[in-house]
C-alpha atoms as a PDB file:
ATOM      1  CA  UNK A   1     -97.634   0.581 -71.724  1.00  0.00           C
ATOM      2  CA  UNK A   2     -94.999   0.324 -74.768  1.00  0.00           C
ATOM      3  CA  UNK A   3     -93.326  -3.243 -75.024  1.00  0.00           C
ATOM      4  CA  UNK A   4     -90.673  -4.104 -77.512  1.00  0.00           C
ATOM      5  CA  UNK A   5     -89.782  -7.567 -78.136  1.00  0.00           C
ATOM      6  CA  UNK A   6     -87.134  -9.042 -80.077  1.00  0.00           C
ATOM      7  CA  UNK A   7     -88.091 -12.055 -81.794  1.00  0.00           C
ATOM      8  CA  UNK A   8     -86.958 -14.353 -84.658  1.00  0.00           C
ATOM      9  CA  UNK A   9     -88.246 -13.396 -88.191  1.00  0.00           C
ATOM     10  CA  UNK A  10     -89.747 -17.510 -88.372  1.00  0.00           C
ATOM     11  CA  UNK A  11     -91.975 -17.129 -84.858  1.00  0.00           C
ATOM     12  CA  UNK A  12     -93.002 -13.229 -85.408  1.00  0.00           C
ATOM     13  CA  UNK A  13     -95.368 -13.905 -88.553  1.00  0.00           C
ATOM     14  CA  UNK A  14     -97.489 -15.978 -85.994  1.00  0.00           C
ATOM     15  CA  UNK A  15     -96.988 -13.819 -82.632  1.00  0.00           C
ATOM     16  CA  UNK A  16     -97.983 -10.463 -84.277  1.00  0.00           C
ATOM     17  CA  UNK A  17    -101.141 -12.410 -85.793  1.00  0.00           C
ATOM     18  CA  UNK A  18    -102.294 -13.416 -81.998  1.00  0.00           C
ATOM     19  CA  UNK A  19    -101.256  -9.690 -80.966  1.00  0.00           C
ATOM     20  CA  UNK A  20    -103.070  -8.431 -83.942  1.00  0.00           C
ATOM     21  CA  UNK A  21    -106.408 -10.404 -82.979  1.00  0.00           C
ATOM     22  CA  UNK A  22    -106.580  -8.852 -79.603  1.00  0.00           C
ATOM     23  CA  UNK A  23    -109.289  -5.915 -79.375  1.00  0.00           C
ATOM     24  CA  UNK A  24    -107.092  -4.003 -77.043  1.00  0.00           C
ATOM     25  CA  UNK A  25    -103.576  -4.427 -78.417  1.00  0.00           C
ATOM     26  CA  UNK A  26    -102.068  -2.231 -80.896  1.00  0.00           C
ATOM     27  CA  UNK A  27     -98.880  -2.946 -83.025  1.00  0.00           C
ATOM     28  CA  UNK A  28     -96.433  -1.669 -84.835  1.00  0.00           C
ATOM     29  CA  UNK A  29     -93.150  -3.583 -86.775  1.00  0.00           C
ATOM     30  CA  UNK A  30     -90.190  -1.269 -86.476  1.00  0.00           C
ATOM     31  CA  UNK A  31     -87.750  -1.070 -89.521  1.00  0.00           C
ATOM     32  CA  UNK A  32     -84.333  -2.872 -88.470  1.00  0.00           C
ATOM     33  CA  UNK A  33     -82.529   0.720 -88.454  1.00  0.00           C
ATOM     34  CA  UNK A  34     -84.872   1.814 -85.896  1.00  0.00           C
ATOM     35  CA  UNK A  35     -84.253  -1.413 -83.670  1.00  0.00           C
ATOM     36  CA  UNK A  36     -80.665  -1.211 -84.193  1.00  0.00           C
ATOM     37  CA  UNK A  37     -80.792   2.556 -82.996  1.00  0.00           C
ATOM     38  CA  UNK A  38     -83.127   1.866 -80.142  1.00  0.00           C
ATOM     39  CA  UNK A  39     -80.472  -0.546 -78.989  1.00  0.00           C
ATOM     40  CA  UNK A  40     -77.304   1.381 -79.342  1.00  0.00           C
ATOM     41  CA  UNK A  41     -79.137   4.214 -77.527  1.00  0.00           C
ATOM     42  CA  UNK A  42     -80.028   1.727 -74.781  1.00  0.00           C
ATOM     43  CA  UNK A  43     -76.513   1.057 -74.961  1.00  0.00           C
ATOM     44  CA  UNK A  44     -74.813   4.280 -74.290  1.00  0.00           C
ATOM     45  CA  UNK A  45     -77.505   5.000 -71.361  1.00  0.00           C
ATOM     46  CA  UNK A  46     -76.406   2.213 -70.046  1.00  0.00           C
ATOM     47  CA  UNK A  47     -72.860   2.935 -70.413  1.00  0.00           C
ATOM     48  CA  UNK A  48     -73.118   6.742 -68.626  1.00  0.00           C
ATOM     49  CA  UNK A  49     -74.930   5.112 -65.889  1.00  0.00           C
ATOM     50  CA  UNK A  50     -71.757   2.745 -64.811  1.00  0.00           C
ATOM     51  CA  UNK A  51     -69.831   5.870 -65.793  1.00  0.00           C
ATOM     52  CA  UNK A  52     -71.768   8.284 -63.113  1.00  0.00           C
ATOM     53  CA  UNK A  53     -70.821   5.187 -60.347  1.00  0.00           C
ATOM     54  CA  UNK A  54     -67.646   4.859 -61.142  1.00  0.00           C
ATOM     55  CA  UNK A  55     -67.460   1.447 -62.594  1.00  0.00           C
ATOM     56  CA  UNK A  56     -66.287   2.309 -65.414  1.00  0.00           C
ATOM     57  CA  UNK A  57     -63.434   5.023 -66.589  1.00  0.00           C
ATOM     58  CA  UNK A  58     -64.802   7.590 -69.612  1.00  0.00           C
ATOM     59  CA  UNK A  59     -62.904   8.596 -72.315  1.00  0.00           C
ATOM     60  CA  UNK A  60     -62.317  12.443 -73.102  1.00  0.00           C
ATOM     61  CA  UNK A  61     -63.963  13.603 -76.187  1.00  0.00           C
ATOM     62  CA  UNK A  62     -60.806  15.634 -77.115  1.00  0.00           C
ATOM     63  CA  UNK A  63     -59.345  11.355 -77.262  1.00  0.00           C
ATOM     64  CA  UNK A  64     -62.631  10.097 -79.262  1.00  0.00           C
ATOM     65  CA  UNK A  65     -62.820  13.211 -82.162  1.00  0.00           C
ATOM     66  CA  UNK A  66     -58.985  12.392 -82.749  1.00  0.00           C
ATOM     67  CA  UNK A  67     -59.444   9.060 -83.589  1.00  0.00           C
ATOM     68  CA  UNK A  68     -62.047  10.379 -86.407  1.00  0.00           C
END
């Protein structure tokens, strides 16, 4: 099983040291970039979901690449 957690840079030193000490656990720190992604990823599935159930309207791409 994959967890991620988000915790705050002053609690994490001592977390990932009592995660560290367990025989069975393995971790690894992600780079903030990667978290960041991860979470706007999360995001957008999120997002089509409400779209596919029609709580939520979508925009055309044709609308989006014209705002670029």
């Amino acid at each position: 099983m994959k967890v991620l957690l988000d915790i705050e840079n002053d609690n994490a030193v001592h977390l990932m040291e009592v995660l560290k000490s367990l025989p069975y656990m393995k971790t690894t720190t992600l780079p903030d970039e990667k978290a960041l992604l991860i979470a706007e990823v999360k995001e957008a599935v999120e997002n089509l979901k409400l779209v596919r159930q029609g709580k939520i309207k979508a925009r055309p791409a044709k609308d989006l690449l014209n705002e670029l």
